[in-house]
C-alpha atoms as a PDB file:
ATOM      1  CA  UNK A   1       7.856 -12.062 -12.598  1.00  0.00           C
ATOM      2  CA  UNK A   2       4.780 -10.798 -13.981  1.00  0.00           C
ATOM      3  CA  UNK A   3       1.907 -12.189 -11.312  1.00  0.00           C
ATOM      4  CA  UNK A   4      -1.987 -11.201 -12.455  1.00  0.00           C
ATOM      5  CA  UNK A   5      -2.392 -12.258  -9.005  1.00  0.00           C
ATOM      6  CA  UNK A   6      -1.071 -13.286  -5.759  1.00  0.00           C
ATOM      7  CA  UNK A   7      -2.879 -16.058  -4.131  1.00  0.00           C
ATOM      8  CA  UNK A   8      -2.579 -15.651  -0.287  1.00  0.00           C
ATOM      9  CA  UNK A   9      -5.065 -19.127   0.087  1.00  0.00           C
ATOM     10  CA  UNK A  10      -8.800 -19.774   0.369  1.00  0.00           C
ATOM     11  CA  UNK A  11      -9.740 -18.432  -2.649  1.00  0.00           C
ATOM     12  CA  UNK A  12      -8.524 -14.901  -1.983  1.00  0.00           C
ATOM     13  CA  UNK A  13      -5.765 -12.773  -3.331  1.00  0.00           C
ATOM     14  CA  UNK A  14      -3.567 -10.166  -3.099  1.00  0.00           C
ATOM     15  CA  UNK A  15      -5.475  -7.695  -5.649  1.00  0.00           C
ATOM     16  CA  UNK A  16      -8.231  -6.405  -3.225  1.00  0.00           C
ATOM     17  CA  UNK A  17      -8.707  -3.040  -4.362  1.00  0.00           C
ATOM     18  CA  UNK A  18      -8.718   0.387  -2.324  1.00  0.00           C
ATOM     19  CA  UNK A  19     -12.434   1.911  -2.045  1.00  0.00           C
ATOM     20  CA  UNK A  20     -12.343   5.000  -3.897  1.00  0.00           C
ATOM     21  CA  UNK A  21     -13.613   7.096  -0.679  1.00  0.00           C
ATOM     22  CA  UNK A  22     -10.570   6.198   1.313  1.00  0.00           C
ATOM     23  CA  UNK A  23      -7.924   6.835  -1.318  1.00  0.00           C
ATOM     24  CA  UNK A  24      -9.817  10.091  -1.954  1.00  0.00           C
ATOM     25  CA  UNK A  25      -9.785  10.897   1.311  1.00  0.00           C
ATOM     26  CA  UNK A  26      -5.970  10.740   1.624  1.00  0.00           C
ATOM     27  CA  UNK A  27      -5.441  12.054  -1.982  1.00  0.00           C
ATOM     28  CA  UNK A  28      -7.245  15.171  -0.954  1.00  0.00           C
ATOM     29  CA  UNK A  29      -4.361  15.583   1.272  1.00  0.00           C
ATOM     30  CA  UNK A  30      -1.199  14.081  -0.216  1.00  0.00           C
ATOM     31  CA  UNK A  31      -2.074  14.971  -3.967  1.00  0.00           C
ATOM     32  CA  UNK A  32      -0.928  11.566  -5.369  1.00  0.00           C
ATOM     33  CA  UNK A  33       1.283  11.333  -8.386  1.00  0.00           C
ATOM     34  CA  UNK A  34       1.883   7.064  -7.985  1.00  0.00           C
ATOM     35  CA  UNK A  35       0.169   3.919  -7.382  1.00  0.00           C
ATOM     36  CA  UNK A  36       3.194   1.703  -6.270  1.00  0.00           C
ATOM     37  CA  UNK A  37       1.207  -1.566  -6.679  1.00  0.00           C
ATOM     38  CA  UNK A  38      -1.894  -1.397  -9.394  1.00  0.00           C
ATOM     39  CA  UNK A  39      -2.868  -3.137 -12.163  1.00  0.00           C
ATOM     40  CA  UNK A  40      -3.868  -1.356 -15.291  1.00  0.00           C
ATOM     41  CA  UNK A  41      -7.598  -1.597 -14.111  1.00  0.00           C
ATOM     42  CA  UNK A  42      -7.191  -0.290 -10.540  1.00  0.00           C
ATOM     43  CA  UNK A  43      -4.464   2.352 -10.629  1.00  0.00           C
ATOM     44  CA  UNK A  44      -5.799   5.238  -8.462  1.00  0.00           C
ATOM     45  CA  UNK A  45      -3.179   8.179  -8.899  1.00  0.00           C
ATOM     46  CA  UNK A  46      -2.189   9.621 -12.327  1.00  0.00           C
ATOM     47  CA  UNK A  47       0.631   6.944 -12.798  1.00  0.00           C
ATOM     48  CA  UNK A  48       1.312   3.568 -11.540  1.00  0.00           C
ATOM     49  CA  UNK A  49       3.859   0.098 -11.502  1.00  0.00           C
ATOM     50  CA  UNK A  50       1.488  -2.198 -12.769  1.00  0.00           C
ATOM     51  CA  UNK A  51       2.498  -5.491 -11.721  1.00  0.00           C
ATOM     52  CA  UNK A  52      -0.058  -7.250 -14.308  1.00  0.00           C
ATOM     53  CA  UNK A  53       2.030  -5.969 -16.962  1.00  0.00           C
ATOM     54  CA  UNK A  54       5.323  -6.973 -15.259  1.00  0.00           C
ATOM     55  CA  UNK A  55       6.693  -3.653 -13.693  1.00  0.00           C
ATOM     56  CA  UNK A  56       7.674  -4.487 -10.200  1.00  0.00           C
ATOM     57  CA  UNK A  57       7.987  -1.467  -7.748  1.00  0.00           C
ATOM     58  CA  UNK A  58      10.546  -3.212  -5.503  1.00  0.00           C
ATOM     59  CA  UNK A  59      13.319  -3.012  -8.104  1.00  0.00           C
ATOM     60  CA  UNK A  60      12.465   0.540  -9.624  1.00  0.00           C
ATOM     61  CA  UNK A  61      12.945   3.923  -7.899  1.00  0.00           C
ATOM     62  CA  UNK A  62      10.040   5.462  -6.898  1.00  0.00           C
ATOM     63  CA  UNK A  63      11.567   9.078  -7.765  1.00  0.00           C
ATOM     64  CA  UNK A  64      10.505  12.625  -6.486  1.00  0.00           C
ATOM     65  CA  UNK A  65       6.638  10.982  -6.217  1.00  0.00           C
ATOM     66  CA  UNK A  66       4.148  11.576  -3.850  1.00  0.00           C
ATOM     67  CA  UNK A  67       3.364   7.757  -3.701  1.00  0.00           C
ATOM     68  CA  UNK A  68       0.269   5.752  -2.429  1.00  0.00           C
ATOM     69  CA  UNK A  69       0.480   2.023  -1.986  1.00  0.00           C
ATOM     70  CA  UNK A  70      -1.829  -0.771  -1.343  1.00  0.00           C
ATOM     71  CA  UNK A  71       0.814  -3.723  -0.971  1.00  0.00           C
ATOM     72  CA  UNK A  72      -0.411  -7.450  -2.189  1.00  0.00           C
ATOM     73  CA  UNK A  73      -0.679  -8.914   1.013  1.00  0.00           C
ATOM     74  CA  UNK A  74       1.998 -11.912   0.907  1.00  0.00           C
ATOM     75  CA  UNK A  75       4.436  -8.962  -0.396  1.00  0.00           C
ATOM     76  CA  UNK A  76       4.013  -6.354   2.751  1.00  0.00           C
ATOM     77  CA  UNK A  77       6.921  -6.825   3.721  1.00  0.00           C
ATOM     78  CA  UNK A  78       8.806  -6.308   1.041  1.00  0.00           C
ATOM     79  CA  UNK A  79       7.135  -2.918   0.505  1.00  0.00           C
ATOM     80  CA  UNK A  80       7.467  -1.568   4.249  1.00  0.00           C
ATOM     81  CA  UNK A  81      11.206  -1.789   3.416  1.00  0.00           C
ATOM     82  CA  UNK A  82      11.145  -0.637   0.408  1.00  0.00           C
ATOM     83  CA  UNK A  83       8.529   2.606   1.312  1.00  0.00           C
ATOM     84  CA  UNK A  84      11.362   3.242   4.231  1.00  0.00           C
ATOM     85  CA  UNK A  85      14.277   2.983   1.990  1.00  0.00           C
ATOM     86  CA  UNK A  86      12.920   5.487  -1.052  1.00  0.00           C
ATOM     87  CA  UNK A  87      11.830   8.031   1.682  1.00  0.00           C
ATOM     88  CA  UNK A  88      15.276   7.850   3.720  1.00  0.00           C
ATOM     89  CA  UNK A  89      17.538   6.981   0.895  1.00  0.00           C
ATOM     90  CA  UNK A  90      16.019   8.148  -1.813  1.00  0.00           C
ATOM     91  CA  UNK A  91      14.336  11.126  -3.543  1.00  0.00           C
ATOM     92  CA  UNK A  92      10.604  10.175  -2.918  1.00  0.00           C
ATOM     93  CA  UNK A  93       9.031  12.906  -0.662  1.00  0.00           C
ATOM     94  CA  UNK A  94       5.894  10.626   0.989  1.00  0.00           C
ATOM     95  CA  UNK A  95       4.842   6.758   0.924  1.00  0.00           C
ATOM     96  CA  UNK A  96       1.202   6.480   2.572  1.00  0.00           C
ATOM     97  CA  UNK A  97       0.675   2.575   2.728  1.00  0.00           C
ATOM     98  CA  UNK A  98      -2.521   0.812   3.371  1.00  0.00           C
ATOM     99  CA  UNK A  99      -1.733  -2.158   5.665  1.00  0.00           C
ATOM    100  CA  UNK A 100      -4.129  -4.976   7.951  1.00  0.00           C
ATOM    101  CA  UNK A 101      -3.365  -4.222  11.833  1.00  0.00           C
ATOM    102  CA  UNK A 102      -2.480  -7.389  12.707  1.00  0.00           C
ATOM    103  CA  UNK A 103       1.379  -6.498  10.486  1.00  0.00           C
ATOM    104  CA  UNK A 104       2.169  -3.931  13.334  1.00  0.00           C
ATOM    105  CA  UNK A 105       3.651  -7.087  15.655  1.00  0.00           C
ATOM    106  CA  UNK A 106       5.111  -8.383  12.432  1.00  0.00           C
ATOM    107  CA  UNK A 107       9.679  -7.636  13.022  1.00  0.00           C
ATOM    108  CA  UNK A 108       9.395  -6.025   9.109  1.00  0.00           C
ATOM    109  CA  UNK A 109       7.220  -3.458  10.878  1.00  0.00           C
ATOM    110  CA  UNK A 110       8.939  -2.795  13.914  1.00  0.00           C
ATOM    111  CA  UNK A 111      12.265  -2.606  12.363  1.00  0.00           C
ATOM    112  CA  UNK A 112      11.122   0.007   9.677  1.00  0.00           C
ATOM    113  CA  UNK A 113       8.057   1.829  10.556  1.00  0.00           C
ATOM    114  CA  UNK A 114       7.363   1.605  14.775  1.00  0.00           C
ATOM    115  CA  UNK A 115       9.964   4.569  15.782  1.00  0.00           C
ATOM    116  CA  UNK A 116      10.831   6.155  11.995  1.00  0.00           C
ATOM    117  CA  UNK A 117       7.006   7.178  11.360  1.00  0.00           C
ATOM    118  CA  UNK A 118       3.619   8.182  12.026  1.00  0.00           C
ATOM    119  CA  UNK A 119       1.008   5.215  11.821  1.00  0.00           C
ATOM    120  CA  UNK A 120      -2.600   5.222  12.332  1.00  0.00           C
ATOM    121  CA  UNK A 121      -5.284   2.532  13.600  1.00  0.00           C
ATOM    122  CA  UNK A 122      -8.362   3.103  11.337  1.00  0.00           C
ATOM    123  CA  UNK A 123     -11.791   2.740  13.154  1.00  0.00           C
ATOM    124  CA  UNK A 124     -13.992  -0.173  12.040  1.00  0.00           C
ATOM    125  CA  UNK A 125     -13.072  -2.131   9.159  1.00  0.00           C
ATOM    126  CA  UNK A 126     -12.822  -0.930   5.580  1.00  0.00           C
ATOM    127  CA  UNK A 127     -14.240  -3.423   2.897  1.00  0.00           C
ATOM    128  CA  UNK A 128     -11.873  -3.470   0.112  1.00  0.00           C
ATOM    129  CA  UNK A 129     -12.899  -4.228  -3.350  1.00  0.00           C
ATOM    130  CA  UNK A 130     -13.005  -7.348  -5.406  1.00  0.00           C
ATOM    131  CA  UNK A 131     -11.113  -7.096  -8.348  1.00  0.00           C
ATOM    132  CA  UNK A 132     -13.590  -9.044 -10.502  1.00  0.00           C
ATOM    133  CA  UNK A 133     -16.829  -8.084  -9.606  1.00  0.00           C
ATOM    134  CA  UNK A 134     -16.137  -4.534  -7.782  1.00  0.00           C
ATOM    135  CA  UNK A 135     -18.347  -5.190  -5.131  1.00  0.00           C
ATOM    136  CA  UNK A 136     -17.409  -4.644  -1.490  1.00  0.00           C
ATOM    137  CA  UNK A 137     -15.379  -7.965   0.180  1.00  0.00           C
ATOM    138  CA  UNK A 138     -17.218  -8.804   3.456  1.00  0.00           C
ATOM    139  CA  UNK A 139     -14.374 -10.623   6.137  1.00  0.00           C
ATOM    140  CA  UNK A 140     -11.527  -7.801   6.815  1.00  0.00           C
ATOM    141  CA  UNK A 141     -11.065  -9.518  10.548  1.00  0.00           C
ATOM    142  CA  UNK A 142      -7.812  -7.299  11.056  1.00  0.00           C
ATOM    143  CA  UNK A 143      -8.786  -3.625  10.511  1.00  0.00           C
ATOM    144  CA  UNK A 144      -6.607  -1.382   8.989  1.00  0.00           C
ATOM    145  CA  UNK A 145      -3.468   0.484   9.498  1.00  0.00           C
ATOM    146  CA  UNK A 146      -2.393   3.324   7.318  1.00  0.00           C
ATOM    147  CA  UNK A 147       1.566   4.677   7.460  1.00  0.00           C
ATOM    148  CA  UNK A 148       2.929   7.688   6.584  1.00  0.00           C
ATOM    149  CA  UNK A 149       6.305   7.230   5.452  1.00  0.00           C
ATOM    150  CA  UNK A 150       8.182  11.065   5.524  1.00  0.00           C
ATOM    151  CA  UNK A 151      11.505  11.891   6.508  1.00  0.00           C
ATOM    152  CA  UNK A 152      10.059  14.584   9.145  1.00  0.00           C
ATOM    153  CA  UNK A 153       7.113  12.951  10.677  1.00  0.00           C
ATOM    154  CA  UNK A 154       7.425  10.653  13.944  1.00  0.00           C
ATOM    155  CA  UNK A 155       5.254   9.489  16.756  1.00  0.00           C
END
């Protein structure tokens, strides 16, 4: 599959990008080596699965990386298990994954996340950015929720 896009309906998609002051923010910390889903024009950390070029991160290891991950929305899923099962059963040290609030009732989330790791509420809403024109997106209704997928951090 090699998607330049996700459409998640009414005109939006799944390639809202990360503003640069939160990633920094959390890179100043976590010292990024991967961007588990980029495209060659948004990649934030010195290497990334770019999906616009085909490389899907659900069916590669994610290795000994210190990995950062803005899921495409309709795929969240899919990436909570995934973060969980390269931090438990694999070599990958830390996952930090940007997510909307409202996944946090979602089962995906309970099953993998709600009692294995440490998960934050951000206050007020970020505005991620659009892909095309890299201005600010106006309408994140949700807020935001970041994880911290690590073997030895729990609530």
């Amino acid at each position: 599959m090699r998607p330049e896009a996700y459409p998640t309906g009414k005109g939006k998609t799944d390639t809202f990008r990360t503003p640069h002051s939160l990633y920094a923010q959390l890179d100043a910390i976590f010292n990024f080596t991967l961007d588990a889903a980029c495209t060659r024009n948004d990649c934030k950390a010195p290497a990334g699965f770019y999906f616009d070029e085909g490389i899907d991160a659900l069916t590669i290891p994610w290795g000994k990386n210190r990995v950062f991950c803005n899921p495409p929305f309709s795929r969240k899923a899919e990436f909570i298990a995934k973060a969980y099962e390269e931090v438990i059963n694999g070599e990958c040290p830390i996952v930090v994954m940007i997510l909307p609030l409202n996944c946090q009732s979602s089962a995906v989330f309970q099953k993998y996340v709600k009692k294995n790791f440490y998960y934050e509420t951000l206050q007020g809403r970020i505005q991620f950015i659009h892909p095309g024109s890299g201005e600010s997106m106006q309408g994140n209704t949700t807020g935001t929720t970041i994880v911290y997928f690590k073997k030895d951090i729990t609530r």
